[in-house]
C-alpha atoms as a PDB file:
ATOM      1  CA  UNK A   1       0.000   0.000   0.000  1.00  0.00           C
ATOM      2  CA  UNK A   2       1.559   3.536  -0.844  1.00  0.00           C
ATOM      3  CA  UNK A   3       1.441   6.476   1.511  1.00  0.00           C
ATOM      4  CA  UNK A   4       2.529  10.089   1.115  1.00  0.00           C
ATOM      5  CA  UNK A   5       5.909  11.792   1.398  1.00  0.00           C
ATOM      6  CA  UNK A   6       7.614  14.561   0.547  1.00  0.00           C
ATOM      7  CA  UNK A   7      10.649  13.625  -1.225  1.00  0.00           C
ATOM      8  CA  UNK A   8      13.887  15.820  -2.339  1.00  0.00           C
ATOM      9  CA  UNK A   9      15.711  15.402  -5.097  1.00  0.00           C
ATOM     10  CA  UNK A  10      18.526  17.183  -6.430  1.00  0.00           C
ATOM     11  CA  UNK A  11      19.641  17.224 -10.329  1.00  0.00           C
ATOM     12  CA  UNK A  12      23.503  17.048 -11.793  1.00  0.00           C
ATOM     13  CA  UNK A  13      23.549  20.801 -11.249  1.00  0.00           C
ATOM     14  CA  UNK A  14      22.641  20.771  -7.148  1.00  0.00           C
ATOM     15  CA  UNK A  15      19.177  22.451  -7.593  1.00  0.00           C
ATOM     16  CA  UNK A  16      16.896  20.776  -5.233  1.00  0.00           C
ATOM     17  CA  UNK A  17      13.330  20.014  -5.838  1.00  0.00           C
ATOM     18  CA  UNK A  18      10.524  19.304  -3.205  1.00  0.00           C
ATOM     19  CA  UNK A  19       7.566  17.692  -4.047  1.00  0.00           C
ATOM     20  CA  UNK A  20       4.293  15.126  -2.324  1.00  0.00           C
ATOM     21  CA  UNK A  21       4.872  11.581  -3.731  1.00  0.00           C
ATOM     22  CA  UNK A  22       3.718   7.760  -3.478  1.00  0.00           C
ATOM     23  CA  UNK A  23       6.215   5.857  -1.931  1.00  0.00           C
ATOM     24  CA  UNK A  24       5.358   2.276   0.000  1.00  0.00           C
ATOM     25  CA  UNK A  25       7.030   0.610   3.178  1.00  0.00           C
ATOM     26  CA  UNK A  26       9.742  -0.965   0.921  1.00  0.00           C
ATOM     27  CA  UNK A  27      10.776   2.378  -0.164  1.00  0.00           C
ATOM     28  CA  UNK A  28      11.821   2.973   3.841  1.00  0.00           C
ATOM     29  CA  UNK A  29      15.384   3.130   5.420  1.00  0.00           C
ATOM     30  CA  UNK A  30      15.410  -0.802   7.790  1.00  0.00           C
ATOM     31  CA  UNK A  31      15.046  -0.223  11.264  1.00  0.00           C
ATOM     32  CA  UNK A  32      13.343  -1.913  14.497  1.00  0.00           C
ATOM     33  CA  UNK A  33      10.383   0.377  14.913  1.00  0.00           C
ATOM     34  CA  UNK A  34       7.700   1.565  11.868  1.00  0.00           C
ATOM     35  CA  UNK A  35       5.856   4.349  12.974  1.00  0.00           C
ATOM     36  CA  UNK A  36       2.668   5.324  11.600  1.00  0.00           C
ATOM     37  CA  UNK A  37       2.947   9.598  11.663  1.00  0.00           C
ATOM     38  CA  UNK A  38       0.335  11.973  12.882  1.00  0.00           C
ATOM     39  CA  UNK A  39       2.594  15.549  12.924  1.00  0.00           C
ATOM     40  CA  UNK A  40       5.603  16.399  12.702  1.00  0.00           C
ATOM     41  CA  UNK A  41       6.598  20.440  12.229  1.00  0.00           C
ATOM     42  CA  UNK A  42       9.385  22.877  10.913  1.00  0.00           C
ATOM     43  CA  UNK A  43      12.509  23.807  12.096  1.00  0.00           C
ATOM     44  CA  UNK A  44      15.407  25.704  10.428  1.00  0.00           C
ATOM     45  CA  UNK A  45      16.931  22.220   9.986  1.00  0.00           C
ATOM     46  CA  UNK A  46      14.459  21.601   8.003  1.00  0.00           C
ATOM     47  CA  UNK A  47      14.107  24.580   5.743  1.00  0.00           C
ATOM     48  CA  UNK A  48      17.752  23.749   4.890  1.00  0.00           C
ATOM     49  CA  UNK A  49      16.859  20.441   4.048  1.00  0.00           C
ATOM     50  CA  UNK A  50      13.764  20.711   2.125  1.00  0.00           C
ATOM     51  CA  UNK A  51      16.045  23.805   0.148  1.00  0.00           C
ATOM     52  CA  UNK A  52      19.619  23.460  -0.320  1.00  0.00           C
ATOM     53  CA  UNK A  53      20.772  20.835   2.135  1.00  0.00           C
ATOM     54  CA  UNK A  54      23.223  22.938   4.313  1.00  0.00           C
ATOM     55  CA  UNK A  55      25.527  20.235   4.409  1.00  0.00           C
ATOM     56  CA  UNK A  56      22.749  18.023   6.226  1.00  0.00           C
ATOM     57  CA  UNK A  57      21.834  15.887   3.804  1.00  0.00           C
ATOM     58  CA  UNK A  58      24.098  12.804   2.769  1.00  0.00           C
ATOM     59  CA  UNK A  59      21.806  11.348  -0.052  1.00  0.00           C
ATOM     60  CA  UNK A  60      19.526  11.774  -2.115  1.00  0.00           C
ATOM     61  CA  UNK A  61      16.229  10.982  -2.899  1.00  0.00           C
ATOM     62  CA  UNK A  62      15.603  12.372   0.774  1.00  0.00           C
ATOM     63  CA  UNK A  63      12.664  12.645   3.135  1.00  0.00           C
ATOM     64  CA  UNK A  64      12.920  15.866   5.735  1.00  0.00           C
ATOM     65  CA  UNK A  65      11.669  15.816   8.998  1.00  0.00           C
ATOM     66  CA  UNK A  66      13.875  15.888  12.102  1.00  0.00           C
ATOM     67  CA  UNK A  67      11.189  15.126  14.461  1.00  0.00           C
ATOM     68  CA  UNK A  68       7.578  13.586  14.477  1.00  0.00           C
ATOM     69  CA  UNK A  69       4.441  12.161  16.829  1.00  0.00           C
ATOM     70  CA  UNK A  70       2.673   8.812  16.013  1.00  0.00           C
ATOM     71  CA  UNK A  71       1.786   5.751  16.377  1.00  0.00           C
ATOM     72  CA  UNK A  72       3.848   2.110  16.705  1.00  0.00           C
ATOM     73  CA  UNK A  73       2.783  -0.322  13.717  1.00  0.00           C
ATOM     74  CA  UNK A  74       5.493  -2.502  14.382  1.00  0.00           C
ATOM     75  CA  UNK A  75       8.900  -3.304  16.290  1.00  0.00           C
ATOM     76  CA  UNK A  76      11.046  -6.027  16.484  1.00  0.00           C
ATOM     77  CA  UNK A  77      12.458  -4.023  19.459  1.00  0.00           C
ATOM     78  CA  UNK A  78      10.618  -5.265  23.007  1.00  0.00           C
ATOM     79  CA  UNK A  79      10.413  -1.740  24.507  1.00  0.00           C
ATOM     80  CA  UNK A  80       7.603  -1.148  21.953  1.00  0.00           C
ATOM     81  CA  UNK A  81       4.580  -2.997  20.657  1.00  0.00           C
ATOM     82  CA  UNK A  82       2.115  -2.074  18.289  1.00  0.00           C
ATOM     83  CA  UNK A  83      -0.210   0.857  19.384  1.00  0.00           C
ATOM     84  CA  UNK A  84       2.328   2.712  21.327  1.00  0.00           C
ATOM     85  CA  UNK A  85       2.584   6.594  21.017  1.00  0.00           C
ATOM     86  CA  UNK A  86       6.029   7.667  20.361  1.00  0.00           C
ATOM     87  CA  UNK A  87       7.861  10.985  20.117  1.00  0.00           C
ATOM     88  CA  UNK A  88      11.022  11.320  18.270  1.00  0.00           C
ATOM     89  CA  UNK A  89      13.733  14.573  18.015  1.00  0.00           C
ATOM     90  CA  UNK A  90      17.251  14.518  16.812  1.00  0.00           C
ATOM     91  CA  UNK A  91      19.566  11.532  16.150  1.00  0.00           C
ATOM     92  CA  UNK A  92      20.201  12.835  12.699  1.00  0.00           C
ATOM     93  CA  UNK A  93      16.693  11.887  11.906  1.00  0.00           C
ATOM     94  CA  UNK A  94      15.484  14.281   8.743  1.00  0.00           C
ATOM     95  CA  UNK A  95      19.067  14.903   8.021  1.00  0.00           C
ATOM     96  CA  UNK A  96      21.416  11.732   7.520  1.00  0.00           C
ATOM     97  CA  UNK A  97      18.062   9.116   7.697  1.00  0.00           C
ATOM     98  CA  UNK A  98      14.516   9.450   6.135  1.00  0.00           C
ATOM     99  CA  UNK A  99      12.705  11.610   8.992  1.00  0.00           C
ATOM    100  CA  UNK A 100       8.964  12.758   9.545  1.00  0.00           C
ATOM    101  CA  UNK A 101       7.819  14.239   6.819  1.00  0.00           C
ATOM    102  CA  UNK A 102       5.593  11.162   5.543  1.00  0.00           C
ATOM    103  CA  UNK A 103       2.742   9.307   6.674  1.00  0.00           C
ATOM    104  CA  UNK A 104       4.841   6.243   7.600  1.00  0.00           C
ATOM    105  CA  UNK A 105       8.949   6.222   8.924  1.00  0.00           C
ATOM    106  CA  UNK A 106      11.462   3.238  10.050  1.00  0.00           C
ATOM    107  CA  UNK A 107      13.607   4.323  13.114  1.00  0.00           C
ATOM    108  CA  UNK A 108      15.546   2.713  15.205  1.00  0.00           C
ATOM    109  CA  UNK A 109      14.169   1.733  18.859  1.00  0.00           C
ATOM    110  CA  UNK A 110      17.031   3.973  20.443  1.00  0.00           C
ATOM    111  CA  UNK A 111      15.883   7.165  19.131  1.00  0.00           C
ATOM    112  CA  UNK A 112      12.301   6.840  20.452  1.00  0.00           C
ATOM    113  CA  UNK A 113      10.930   8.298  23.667  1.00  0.00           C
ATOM    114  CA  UNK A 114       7.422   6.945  24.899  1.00  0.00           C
ATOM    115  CA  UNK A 115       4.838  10.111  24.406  1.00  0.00           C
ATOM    116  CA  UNK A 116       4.306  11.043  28.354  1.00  0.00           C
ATOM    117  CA  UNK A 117       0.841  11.346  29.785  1.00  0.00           C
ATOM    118  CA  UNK A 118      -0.853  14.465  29.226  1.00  0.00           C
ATOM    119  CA  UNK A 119       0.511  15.202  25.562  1.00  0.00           C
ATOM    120  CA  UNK A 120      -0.821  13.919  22.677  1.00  0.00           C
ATOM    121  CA  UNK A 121       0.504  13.652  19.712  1.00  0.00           C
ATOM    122  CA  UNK A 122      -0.533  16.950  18.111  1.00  0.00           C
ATOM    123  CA  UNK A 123       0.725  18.631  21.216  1.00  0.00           C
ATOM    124  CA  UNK A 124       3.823  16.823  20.886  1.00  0.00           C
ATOM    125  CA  UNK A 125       4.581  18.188  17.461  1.00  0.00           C
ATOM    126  CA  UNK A 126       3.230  21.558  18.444  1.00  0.00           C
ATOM    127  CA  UNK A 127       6.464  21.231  21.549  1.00  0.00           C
ATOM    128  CA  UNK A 128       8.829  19.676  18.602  1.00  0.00           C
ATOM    129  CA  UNK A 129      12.393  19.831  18.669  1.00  0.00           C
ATOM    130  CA  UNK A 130      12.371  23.904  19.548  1.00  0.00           C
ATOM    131  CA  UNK A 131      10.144  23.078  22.533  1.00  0.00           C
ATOM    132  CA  UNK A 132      12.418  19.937  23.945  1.00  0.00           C
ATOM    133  CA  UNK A 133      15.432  22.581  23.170  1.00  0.00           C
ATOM    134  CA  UNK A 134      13.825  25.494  24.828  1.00  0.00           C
ATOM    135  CA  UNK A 135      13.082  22.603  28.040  1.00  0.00           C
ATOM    136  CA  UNK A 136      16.918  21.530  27.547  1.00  0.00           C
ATOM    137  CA  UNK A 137      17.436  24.811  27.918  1.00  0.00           C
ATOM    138  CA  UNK A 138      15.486  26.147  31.418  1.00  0.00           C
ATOM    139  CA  UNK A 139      16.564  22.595  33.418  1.00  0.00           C
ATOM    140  CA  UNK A 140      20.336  23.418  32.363  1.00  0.00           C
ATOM    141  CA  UNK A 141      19.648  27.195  34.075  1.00  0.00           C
ATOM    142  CA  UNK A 142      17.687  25.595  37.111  1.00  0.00           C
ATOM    143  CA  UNK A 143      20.211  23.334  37.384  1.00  0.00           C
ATOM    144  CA  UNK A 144      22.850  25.953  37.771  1.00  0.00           C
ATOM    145  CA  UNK A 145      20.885  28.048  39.982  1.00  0.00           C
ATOM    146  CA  UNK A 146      18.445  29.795  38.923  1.00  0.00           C
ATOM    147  CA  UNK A 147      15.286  30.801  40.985  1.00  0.00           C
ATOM    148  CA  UNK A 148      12.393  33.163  40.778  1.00  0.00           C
ATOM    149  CA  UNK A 149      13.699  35.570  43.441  1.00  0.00           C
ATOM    150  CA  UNK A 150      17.535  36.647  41.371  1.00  0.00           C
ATOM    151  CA  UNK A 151      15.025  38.199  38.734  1.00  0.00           C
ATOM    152  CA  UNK A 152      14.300  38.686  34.682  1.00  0.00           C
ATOM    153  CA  UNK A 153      15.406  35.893  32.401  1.00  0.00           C
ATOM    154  CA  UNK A 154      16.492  37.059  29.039  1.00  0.00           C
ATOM    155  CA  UNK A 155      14.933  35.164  26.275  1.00  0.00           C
ATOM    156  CA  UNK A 156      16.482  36.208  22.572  1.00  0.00           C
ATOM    157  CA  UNK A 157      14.863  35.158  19.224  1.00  0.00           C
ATOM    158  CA  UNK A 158      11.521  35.046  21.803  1.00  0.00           C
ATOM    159  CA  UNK A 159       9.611  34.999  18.642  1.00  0.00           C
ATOM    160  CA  UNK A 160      10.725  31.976  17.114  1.00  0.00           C
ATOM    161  CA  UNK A 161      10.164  28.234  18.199  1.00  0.00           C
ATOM    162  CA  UNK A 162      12.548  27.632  20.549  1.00  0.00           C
ATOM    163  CA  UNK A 163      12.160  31.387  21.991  1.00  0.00           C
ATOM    164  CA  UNK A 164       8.085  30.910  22.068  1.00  0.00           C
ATOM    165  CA  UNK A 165       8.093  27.555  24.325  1.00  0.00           C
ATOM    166  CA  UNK A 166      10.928  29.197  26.370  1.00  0.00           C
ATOM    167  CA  UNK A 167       8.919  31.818  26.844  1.00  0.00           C
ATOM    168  CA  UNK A 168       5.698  29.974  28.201  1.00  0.00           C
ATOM    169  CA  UNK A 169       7.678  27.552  30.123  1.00  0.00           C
ATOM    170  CA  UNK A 170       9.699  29.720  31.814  1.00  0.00           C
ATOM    171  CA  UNK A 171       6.447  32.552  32.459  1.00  0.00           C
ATOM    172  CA  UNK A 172       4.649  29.494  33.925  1.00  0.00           C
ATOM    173  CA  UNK A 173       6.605  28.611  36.316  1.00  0.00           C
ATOM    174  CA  UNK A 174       7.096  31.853  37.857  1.00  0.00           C
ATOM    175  CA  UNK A 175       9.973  33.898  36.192  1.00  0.00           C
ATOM    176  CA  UNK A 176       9.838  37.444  35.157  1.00  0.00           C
ATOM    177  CA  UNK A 177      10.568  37.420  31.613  1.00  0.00           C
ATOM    178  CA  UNK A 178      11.963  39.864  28.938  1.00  0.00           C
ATOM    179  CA  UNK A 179      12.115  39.182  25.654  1.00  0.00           C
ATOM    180  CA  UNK A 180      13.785  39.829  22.698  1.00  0.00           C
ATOM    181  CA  UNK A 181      12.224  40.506  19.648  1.00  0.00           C
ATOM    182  CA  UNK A 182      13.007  42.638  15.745  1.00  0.00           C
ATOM    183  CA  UNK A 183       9.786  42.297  14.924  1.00  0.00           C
ATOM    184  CA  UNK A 184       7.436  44.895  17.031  1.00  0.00           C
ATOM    185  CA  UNK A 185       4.527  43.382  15.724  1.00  0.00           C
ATOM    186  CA  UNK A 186       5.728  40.565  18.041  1.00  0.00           C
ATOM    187  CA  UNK A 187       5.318  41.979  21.320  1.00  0.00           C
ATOM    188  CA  UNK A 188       1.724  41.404  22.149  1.00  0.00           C
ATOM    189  CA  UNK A 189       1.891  37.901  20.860  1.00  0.00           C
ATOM    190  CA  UNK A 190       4.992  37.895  23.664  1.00  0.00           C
ATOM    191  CA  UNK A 191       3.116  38.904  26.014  1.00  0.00           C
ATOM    192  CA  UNK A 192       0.442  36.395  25.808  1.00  0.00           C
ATOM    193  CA  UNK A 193       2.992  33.846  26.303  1.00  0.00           C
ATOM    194  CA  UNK A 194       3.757  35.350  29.606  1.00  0.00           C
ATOM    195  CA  UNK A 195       6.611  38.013  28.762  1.00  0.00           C
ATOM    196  CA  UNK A 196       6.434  40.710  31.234  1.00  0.00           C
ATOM    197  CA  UNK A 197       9.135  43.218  29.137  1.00  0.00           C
ATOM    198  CA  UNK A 198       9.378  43.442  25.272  1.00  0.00           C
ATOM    199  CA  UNK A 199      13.297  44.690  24.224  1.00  0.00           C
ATOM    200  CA  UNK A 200      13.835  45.638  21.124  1.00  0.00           C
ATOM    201  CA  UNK A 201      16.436  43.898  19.083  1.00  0.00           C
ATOM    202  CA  UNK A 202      18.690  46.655  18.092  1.00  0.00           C
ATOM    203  CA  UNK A 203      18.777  47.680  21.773  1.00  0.00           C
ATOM    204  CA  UNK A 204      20.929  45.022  22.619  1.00  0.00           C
ATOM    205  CA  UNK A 205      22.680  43.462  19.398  1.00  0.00           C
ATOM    206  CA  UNK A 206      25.413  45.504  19.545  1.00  0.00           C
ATOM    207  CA  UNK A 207      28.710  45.157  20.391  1.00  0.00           C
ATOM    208  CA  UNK A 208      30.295  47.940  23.202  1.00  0.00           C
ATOM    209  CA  UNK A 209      33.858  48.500  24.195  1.00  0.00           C
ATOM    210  CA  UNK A 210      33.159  47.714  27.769  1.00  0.00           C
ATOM    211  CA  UNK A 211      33.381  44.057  28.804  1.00  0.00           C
ATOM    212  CA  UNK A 212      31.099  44.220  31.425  1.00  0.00           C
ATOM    213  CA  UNK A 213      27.639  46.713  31.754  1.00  0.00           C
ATOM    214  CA  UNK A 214      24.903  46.674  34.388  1.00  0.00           C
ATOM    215  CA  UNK A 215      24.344  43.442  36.027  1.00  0.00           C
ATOM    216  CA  UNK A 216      20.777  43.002  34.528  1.00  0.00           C
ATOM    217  CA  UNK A 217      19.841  39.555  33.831  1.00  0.00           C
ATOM    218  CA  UNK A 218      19.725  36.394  36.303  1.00  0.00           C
ATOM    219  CA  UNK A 219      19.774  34.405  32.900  1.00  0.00           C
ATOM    220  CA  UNK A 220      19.454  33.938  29.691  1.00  0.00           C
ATOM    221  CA  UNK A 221      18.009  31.148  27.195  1.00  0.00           C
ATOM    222  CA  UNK A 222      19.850  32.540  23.872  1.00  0.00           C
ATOM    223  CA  UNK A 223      18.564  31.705  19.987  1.00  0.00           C
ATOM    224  CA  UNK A 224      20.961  34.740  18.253  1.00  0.00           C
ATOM    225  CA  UNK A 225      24.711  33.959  19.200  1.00  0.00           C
ATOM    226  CA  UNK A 226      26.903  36.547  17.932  1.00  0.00           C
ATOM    227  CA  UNK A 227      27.450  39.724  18.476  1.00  0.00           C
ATOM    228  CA  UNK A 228      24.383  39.725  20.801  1.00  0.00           C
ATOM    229  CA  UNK A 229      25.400  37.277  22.912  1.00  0.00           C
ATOM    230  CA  UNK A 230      28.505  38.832  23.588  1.00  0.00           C
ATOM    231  CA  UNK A 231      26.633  41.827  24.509  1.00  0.00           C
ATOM    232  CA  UNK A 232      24.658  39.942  26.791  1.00  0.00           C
ATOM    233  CA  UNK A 233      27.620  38.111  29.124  1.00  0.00           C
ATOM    234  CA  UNK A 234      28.777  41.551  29.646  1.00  0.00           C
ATOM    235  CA  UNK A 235      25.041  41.953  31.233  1.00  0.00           C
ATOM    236  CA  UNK A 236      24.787  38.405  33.173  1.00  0.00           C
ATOM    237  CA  UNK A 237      24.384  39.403  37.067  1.00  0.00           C
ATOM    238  CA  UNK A 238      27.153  37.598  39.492  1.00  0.00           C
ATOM    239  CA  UNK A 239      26.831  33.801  38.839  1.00  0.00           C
ATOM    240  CA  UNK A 240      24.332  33.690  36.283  1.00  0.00           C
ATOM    241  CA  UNK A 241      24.065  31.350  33.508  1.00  0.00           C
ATOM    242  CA  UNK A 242      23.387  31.930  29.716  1.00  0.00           C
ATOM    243  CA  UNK A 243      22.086  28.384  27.876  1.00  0.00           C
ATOM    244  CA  UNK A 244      23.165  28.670  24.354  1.00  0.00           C
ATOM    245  CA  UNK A 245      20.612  27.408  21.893  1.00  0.00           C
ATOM    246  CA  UNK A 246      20.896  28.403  18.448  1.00  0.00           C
ATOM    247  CA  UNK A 247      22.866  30.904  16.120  1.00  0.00           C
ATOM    248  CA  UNK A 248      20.953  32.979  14.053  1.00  0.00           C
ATOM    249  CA  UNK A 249      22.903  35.960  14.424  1.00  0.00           C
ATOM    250  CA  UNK A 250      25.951  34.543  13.881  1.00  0.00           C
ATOM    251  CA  UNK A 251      28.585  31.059  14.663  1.00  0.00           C
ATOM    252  CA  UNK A 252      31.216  33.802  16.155  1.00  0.00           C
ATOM    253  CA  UNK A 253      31.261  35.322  18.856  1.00  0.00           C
ATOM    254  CA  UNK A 254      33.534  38.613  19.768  1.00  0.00           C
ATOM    255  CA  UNK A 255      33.704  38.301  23.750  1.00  0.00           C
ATOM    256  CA  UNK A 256      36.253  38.460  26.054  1.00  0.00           C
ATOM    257  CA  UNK A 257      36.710  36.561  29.138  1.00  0.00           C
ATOM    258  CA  UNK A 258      36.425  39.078  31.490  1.00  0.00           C
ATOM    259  CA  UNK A 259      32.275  37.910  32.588  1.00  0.00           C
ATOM    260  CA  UNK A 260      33.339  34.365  33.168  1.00  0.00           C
ATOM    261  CA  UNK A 261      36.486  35.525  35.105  1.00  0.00           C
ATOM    262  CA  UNK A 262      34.994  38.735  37.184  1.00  0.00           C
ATOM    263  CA  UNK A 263      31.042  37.454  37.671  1.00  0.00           C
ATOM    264  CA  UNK A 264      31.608  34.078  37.688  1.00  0.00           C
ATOM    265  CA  UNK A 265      28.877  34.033  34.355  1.00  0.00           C
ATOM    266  CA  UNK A 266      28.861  30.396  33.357  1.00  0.00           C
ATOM    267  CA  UNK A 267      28.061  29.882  28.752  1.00  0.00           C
ATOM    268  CA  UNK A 268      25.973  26.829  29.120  1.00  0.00           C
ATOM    269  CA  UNK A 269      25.915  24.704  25.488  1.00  0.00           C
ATOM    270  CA  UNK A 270      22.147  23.009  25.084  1.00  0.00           C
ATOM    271  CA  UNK A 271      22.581  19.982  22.282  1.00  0.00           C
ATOM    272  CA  UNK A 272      19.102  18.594  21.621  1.00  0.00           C
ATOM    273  CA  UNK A 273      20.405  16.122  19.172  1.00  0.00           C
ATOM    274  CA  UNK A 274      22.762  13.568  21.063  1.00  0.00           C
ATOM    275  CA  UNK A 275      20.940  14.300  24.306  1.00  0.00           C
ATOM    276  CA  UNK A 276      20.685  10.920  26.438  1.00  0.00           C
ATOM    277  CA  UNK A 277      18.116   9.002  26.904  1.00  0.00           C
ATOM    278  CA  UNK A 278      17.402   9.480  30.734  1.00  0.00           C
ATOM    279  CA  UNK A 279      17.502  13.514  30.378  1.00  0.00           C
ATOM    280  CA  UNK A 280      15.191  12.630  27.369  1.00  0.00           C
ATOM    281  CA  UNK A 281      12.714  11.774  29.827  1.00  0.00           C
ATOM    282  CA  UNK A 282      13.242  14.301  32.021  1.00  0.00           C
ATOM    283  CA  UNK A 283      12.691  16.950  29.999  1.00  0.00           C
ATOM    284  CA  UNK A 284       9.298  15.375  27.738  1.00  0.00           C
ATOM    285  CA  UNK A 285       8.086  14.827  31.641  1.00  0.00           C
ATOM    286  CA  UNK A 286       8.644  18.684  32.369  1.00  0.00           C
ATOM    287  CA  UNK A 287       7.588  19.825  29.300  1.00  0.00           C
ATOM    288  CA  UNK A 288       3.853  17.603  30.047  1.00  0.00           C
ATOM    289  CA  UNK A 289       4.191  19.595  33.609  1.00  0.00           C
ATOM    290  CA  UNK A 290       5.157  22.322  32.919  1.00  0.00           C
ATOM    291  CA  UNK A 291       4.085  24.037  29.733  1.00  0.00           C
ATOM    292  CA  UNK A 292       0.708  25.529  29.575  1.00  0.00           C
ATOM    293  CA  UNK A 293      -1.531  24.135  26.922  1.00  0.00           C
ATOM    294  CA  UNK A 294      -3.543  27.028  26.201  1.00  0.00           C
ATOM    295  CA  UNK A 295      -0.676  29.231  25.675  1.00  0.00           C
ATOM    296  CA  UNK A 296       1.317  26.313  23.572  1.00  0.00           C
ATOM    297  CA  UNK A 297      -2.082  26.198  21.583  1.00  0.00           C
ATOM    298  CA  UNK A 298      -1.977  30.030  20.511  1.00  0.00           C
ATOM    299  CA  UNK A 299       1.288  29.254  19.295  1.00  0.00           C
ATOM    300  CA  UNK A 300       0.529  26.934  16.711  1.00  0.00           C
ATOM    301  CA  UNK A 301       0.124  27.422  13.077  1.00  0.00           C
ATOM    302  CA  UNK A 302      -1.769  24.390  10.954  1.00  0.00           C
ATOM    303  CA  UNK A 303       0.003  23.144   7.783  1.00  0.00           C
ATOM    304  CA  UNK A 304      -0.046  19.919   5.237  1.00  0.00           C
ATOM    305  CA  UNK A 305       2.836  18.020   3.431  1.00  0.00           C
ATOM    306  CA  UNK A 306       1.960  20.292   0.327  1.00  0.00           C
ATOM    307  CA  UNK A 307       2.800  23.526   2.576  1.00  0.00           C
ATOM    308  CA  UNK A 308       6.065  22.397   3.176  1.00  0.00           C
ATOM    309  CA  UNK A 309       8.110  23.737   0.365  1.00  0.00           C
ATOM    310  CA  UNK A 310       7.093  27.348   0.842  1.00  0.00           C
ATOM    311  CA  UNK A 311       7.519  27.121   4.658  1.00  0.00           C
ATOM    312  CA  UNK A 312      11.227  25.670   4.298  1.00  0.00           C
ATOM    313  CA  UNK A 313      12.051  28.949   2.464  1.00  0.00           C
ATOM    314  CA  UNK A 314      10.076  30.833   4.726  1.00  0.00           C
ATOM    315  CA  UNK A 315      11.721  29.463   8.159  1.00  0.00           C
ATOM    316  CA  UNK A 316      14.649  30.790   6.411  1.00  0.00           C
ATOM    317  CA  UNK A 317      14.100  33.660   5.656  1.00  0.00           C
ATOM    318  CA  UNK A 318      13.420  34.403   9.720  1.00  0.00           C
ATOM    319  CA  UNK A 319       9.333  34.807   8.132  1.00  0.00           C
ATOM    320  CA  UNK A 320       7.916  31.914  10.588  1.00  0.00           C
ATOM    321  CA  UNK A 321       6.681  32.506  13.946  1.00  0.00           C
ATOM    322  CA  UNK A 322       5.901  30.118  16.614  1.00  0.00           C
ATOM    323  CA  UNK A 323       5.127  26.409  16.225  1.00  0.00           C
ATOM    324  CA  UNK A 324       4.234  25.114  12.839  1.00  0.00           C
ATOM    325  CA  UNK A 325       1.983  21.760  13.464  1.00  0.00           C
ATOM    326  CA  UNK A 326       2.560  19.662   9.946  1.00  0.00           C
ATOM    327  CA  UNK A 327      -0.296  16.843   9.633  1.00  0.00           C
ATOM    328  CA  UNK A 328       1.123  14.723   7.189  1.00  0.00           C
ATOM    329  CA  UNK A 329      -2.523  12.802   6.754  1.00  0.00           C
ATOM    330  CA  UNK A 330      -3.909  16.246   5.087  1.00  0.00           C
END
């Protein structure tokens, strides 16, 4: 029986080419567990791999996707049996294997996580790989100190996914948050995540001569890298932490020691990918705890295999805001 997919190819001349197809269960990469897909969604990872590649993609024809919700059809791996709800992120998954963009994939048992009671699978998706990275990302500060009484967490690229679930999460449980946005038609969609200050990009994306400024932030989940985030270590209070997420300002970054050496600031790297198992738990668990639904709903923005081209170029062109939900049975 054939199913959909959204396959990339790309001609003699490295022009790459997205379209739905027919594939069937032969078609698919061997592996313990077939998953039948509900959602998956779209990352930057993805736009790069539904465009040019970025590097990401070993072979071609290739199916996108670097993280979906479904359903177990089969295993020949005892920790799951048919019927199972599963969550996958990382492991290379959309970029070196055939990911979620396709009614049906073959994964390995090791890169599953059981979905945790009180998500379903739609949910899931809506949480995605930002939303496990922007979790990563608030149990690394916690677990370097952070508490509700040192005050505002800094949240850059608050717009995007990972910024968005950061956002909620870290409004929800308490925190005074400010966040960082270019796009001032942002700020009351902030807000109704929870943000309690708006700052405006180009009021902190700037390098200064000074190593260290105001102590103004207890910490900081950052998307931007850069130039901003040198700014901000200069702006860390006395033993705060900054959890580095993403780099969409930028892989350099023009600091100086001086915060790590003076305030004891502490860079904190958050790898979503290659994360373990155990802390895989850990963090879905939090996440079904600890992120409000109704603000993860207003979030979400519906979308179908067939919308996936035009969002890949859109996701990198910085033009997609919160969680895209893909159901790949529309």
């Amino acid at each position: 029986m054939s199913f959909n997919a959204l396959i990339v190819n790309k001609d003699d001349e490295g022009k790459t080419d997205a379209e739905v197809q027919k594939i069937t269960l032969a078609d698919l990469p061997e592996a313990e567990v077939t998953v039948a897909v509900d959602y998956s969604t779209v990352n930057y990872k993805d736009g790069l791999c539904i465009g040019p590649g970025g590097g990401l993609v070993r072979n071609y024809p290739h199916i996108p996707g670097i993280d979906f919700a479904g359903t177990v059809e089969s295993s020949s791996d005892d920790r799951y049996r048919a019927g199972d709800k599963v969550v996958l992120t990382g492991w290379r998954v959309g970029e070196a294997h055939w990911g979620g963009y396709a009614q049906k994939a073959r994964v390995r048992a090791d890169w599953l996580v059981p979905l945790p009671d009180g998500l379903d699978t739609r949910a899931a998706m809506a949480v995605g790989t930002a939303g496990f990275t922007a979790m990563l990302a608030v149990m690394a500060l916690e677990d370097h100190g952070l508490a509700k009484d040192h005050g505002p967490v800094l949240v850059t690229g608050a717009a995007g996914g990972v910024g968005s679930v950061a956002t909620a999460i870290l409004a929800n449980l308490g925190y005074e948050v400010a966040a960082v946005t270019g796009r001032p038609e942002a700020a009351e969609y902030l807000k109704s995540l929870g943000a309690t200050q708006i700052v405006a990009r180009e009021d902190i994306n700037e390098t200064v001569k000074r190593p260290l400024e105001a102590e103004s932030w207890a910490g900081c989940i950052d998307a931007v890298g850069g130039a901003m985030l040198a700014r901000i270590l200069g702006q860390m209070k006395y033993g705060a932490s900054v959890a580095s997420v993403g780099l969409a300002g930028g892989a350099g970054l023009p600091a100086t020691v001086i915060p790590f050496l003076l305030r004891g600031v502490n860079l904190l790297g958050i790898d979503s990918v290659m994360q373990p198992y155990d802390n895989r738990l850990r963090a879905w668990e939090r996440i079904a705890r600890d992120l409000p639904m109704d603000r993860l709903e207003a979030m979400i923005v519906p979308a179908t295999l067939g919308d996936l081209p035009a969002l890949g170029r859109d996701i990198l062109k910085g033009q997609v805001r919160g969680r895209v939900v893909v159901d790949v049975n529309k």
